[in-house]
C-alpha atoms as a PDB file:
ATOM      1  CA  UNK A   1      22.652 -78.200  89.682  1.00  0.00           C
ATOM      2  CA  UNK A   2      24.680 -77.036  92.539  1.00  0.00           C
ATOM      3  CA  UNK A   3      21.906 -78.351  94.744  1.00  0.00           C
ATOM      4  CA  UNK A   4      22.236 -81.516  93.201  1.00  0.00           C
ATOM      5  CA  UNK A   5      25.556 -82.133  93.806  1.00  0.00           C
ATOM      6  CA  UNK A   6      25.419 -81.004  97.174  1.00  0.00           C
ATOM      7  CA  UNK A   7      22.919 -83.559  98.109  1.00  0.00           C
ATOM      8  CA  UNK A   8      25.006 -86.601  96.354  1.00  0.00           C
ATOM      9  CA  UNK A   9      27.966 -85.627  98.321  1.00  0.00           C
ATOM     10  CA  UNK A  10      25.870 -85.626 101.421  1.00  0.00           C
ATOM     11  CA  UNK A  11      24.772 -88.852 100.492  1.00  0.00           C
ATOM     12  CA  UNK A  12      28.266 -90.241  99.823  1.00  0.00           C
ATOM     13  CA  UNK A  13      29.510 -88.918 102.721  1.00  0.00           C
ATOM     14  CA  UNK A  14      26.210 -90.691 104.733  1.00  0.00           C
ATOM     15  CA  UNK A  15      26.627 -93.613 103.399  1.00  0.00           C
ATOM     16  CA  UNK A  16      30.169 -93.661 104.299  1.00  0.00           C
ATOM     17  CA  UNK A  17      29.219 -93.242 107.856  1.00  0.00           C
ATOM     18  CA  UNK A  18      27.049 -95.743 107.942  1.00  0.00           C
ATOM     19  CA  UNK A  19      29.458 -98.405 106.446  1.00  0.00           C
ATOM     20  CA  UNK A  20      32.404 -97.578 109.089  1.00  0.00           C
ATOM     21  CA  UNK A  21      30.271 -97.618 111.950  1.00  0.00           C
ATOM     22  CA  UNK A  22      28.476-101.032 110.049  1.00  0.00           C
ATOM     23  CA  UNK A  23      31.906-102.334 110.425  1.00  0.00           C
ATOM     24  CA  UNK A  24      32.851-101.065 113.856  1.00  0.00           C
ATOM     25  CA  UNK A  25      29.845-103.604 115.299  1.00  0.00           C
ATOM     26  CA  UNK A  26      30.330-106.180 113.144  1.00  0.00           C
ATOM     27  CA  UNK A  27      33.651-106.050 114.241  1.00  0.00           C
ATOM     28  CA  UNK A  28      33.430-105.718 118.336  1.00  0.00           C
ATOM     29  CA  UNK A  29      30.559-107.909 117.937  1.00  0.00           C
ATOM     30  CA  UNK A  30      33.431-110.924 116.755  1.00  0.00           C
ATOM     31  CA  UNK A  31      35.312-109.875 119.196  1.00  0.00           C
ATOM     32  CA  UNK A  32      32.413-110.065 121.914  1.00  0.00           C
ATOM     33  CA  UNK A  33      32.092-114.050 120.380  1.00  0.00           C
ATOM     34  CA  UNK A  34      35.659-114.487 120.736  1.00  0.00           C
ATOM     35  CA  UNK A  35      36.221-113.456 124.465  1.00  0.00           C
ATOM     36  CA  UNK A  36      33.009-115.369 125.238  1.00  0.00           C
ATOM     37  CA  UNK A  37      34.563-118.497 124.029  1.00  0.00           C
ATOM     38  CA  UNK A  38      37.350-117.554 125.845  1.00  0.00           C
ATOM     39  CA  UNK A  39      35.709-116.666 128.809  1.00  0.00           C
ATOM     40  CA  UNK A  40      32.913-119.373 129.140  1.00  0.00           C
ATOM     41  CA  UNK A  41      35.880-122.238 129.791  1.00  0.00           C
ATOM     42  CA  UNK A  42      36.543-120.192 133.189  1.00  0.00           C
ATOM     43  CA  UNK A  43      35.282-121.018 136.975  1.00  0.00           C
ATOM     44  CA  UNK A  44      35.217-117.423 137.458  1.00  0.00           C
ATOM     45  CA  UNK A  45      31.966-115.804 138.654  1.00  0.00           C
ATOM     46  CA  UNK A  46      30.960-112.991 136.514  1.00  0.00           C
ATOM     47  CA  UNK A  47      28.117-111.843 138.766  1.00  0.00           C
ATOM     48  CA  UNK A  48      30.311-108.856 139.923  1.00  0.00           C
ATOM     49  CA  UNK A  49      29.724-106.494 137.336  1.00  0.00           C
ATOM     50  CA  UNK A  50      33.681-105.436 137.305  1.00  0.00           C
ATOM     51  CA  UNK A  51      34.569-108.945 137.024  1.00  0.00           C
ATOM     52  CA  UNK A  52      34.048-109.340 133.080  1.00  0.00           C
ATOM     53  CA  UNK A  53      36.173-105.914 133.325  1.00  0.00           C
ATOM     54  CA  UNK A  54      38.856-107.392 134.661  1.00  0.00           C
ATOM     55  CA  UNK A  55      39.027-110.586 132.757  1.00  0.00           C
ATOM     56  CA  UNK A  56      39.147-109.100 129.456  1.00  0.00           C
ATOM     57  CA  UNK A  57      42.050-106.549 130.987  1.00  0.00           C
ATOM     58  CA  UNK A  58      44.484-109.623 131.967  1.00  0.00           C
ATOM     59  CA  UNK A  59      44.298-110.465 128.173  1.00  0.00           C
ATOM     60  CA  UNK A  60      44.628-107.137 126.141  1.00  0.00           C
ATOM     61  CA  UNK A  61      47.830-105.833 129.023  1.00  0.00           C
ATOM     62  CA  UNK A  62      49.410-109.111 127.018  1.00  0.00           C
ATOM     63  CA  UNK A  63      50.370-106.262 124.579  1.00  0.00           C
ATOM     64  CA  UNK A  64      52.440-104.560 126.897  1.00  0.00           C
ATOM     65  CA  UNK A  65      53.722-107.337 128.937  1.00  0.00           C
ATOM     66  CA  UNK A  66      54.110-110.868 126.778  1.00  0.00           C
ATOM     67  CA  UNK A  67      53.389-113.805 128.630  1.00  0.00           C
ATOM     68  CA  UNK A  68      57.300-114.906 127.191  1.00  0.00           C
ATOM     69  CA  UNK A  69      58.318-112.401 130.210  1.00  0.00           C
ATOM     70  CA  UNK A  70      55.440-111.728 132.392  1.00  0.00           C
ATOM     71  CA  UNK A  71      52.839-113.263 134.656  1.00  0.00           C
ATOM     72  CA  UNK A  72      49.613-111.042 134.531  1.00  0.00           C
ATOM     73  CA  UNK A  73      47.392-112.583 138.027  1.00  0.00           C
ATOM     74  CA  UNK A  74      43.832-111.105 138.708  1.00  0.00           C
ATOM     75  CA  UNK A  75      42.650-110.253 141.797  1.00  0.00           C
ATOM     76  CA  UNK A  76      44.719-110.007 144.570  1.00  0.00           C
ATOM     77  CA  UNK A  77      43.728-108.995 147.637  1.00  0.00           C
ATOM     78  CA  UNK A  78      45.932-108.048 150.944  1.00  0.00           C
ATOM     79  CA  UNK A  79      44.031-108.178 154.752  1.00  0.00           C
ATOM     80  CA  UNK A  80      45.019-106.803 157.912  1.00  0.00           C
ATOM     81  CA  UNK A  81      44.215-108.906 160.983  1.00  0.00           C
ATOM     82  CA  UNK A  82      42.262-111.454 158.808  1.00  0.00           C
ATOM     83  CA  UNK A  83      39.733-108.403 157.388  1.00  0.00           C
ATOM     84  CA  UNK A  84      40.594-107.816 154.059  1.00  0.00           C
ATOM     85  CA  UNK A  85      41.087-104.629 153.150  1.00  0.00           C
ATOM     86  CA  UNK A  86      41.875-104.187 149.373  1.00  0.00           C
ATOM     87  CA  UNK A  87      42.199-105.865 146.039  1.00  0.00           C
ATOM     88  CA  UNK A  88      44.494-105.401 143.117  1.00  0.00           C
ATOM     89  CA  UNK A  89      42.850-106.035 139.924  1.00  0.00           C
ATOM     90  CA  UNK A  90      46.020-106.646 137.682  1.00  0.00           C
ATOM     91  CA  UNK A  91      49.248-107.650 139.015  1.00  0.00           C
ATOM     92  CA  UNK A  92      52.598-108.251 136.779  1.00  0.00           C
ATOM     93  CA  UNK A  93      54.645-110.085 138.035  1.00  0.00           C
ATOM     94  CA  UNK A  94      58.347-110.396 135.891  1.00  0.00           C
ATOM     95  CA  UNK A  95      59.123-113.819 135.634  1.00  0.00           C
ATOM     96  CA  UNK A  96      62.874-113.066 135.935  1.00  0.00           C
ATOM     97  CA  UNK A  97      62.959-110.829 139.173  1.00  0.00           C
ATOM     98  CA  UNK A  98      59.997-112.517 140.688  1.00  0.00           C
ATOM     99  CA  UNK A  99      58.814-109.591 141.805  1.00  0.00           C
ATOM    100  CA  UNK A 100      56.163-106.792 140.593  1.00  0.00           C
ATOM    101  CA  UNK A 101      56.386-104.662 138.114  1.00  0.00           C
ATOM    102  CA  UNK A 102      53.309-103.301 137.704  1.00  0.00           C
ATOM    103  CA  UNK A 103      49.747-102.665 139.038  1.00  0.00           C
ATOM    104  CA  UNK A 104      46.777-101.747 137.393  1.00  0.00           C
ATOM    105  CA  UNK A 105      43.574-100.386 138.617  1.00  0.00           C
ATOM    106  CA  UNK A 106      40.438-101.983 136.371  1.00  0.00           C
ATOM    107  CA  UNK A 107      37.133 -99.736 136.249  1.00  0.00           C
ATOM    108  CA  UNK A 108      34.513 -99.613 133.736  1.00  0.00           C
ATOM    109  CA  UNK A 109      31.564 -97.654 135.342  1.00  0.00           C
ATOM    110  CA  UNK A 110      29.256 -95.572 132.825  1.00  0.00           C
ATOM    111  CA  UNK A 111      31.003 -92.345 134.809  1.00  0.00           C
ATOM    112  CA  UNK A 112      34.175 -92.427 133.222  1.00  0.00           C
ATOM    113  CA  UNK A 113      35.273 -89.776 136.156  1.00  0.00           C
ATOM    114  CA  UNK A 114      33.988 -91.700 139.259  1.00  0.00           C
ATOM    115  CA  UNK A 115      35.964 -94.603 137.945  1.00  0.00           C
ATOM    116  CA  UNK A 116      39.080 -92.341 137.795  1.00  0.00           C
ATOM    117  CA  UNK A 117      38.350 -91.374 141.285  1.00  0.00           C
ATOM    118  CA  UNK A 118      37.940 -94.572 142.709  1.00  0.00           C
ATOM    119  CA  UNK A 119      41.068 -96.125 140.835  1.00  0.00           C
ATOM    120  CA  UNK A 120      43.323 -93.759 142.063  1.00  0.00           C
ATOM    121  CA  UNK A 121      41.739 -93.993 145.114  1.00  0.00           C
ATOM    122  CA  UNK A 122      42.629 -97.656 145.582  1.00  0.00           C
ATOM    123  CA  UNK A 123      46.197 -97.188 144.601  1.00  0.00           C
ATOM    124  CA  UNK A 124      46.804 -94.479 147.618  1.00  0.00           C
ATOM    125  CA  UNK A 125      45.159 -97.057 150.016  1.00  0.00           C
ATOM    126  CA  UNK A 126      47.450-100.122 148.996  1.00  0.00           C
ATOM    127  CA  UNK A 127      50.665 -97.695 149.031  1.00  0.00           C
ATOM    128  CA  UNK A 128      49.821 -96.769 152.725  1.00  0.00           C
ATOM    129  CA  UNK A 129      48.489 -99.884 153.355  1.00  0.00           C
ATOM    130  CA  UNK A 130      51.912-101.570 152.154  1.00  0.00           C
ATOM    131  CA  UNK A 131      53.500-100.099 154.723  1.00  0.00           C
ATOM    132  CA  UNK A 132      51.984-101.628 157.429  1.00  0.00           C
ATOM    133  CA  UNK A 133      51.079-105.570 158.933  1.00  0.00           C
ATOM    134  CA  UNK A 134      49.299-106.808 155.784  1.00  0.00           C
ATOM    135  CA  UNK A 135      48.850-110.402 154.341  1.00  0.00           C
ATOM    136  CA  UNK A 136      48.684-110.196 150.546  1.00  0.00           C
ATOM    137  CA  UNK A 137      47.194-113.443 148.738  1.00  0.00           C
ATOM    138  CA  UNK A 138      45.837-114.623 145.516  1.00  0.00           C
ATOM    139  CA  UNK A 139      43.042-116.251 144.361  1.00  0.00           C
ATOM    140  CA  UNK A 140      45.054-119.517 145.475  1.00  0.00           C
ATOM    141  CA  UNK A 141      45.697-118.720 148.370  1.00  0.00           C
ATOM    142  CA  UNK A 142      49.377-118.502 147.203  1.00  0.00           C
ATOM    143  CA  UNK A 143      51.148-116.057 150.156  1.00  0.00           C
ATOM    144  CA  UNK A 144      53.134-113.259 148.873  1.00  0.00           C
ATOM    145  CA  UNK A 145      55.567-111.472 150.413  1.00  0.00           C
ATOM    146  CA  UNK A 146      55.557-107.416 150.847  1.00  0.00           C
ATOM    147  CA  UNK A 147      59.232-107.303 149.389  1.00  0.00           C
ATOM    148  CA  UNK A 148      57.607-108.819 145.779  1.00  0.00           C
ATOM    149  CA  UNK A 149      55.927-105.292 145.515  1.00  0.00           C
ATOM    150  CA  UNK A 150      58.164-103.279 146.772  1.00  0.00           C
ATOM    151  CA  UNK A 151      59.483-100.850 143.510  1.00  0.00           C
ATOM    152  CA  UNK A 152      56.964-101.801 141.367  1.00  0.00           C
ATOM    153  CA  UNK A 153      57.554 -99.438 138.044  1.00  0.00           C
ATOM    154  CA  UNK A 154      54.287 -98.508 137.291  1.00  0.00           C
ATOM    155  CA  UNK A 155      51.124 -97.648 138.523  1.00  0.00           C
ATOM    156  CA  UNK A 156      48.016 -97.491 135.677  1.00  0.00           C
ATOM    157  CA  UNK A 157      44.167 -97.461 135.320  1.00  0.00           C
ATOM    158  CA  UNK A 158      42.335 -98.997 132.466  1.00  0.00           C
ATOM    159  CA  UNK A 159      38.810 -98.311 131.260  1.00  0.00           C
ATOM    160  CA  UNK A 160      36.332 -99.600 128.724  1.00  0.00           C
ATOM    161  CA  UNK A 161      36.534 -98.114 125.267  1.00  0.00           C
ATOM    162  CA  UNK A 162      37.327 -94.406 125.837  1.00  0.00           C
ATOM    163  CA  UNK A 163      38.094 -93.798 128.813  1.00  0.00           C
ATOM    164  CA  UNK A 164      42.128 -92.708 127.541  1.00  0.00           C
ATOM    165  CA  UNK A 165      40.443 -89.132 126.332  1.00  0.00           C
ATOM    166  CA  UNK A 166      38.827 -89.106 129.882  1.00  0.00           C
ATOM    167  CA  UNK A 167      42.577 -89.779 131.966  1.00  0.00           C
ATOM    168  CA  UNK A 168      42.524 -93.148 132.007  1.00  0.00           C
ATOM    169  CA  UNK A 169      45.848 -94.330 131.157  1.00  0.00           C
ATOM    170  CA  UNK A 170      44.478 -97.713 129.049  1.00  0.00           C
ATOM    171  CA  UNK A 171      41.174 -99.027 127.634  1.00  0.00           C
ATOM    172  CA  UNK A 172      40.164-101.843 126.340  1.00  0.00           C
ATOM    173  CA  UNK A 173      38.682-102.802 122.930  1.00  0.00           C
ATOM    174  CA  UNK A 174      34.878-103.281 124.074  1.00  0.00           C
ATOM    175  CA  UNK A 175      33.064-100.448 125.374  1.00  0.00           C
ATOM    176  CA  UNK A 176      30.445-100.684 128.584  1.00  0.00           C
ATOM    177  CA  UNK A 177      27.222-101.543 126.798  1.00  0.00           C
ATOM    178  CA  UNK A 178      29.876-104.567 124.842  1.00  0.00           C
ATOM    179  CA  UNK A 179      30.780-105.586 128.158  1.00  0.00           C
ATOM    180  CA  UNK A 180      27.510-105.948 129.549  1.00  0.00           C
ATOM    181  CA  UNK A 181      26.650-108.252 126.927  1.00  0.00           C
ATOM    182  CA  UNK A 182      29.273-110.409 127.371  1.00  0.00           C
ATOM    183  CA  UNK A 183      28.646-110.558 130.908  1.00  0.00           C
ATOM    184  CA  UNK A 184      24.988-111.433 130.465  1.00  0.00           C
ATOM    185  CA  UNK A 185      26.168-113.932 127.308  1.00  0.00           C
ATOM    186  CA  UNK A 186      28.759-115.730 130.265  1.00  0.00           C
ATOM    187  CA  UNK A 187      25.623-115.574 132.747  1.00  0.00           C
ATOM    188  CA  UNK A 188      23.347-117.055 130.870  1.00  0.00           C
ATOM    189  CA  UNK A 189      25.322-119.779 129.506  1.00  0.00           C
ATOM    190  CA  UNK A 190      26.346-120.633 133.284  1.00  0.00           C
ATOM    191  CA  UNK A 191      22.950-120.578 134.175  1.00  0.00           C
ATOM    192  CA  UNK A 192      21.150-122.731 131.645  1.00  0.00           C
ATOM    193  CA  UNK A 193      24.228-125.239 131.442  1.00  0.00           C
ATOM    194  CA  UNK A 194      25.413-124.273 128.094  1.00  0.00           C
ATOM    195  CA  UNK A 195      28.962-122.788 128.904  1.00  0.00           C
ATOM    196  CA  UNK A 196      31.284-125.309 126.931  1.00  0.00           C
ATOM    197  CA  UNK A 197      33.648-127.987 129.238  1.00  0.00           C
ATOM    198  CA  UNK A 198      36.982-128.101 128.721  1.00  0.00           C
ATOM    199  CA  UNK A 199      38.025-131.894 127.635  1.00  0.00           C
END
């Protein structure tokens, strides 16, 4: 008898399981179908693997800074004597100052420790690099002066799905394997002429 019940609460507690993690796809996987309709409207070129990354980043830091106050821009770079020498993934720019107030590092790698590395990394080399003769542009071209990023707040990295238990300060709602797919969804769609036009 005791056996008995200890095998239906086993299967109870199985089942249960099975339903929550039943959900957890069904649930990422709507949210994989939303950012790909999002997504598929853009120029951008998702052949970069960190690109998709980086996308979905400018969209879910909308919970920290509103658009109401903010401008989140992607991909920044700043060159010295025409070679470029860096990029900032995430820039936050208040719309009231003008200026930045914050930068975030994007990296979803499968090592959630190399990304680390790497992301603070690229901070140290823009904060020395700020100091000296750099040009710092967007994806526009637009010109921005050093002065715009001069006390910028704060300083953050952001992962895929778990990477906050591994240091990362911020991660997203997909993890790498949900990332991939929506890369290869926004691939293949570009490459077969499906991705949907704007009218």
């Amino acid at each position: 008898m005791k056996t008995s019940k200890l095998l239906n609460l086993f299967l109870i507690l199985t089942s249960f399981a099975t339903i929550q993690a039943s959900a957890k796809v069904f649930e990422n996987n709507q949210r994989i179908d939303e950012y790909f309709e999002v997504l598929s409207y853009e120029k951008t070129d998702f052949e970069p693997t960190g690109t998709v990354c980086e996308r979905v980043a400018v969209r879910e830091v909308e919970s920290l800074y509103p658009s109401s106050n903010y401008d989140i821009k992607n991909s920044i770079q700043y060159d010295e004597h025409k070679t470029t020498v860096g990029e900032l993934d995430v820039v936050i720019f208040n719309k009231d100052s003008h200026k930045v107030e914050a930068v975030a590092e994007v990296k979803c790698w499968r090592s959630f420790q190399g990304a680390l590395k790497k992301a603070k990394e690229q901070r140290m080399r823009f904060l020395t690099y700020l100091n000296k003769n750099i040009v710092i542009t967007d994806k526009d071209n637009k010109v921005y002066s050093k002065d715009v990023f001069k006390n910028i707040q704060k300083y953050f990295s952001i992962s895929q799905d778990g990477g906050v238990n591994q240091g990362f300060d911020f991660e997203l709602s997909l993890d790498f394997n949900e990332l991939m797919e929506l890369r290869k969804r926004l691939l293949d769609c570009r490459a077969q002429g499906r991705c949907p036009k704007r009218k």
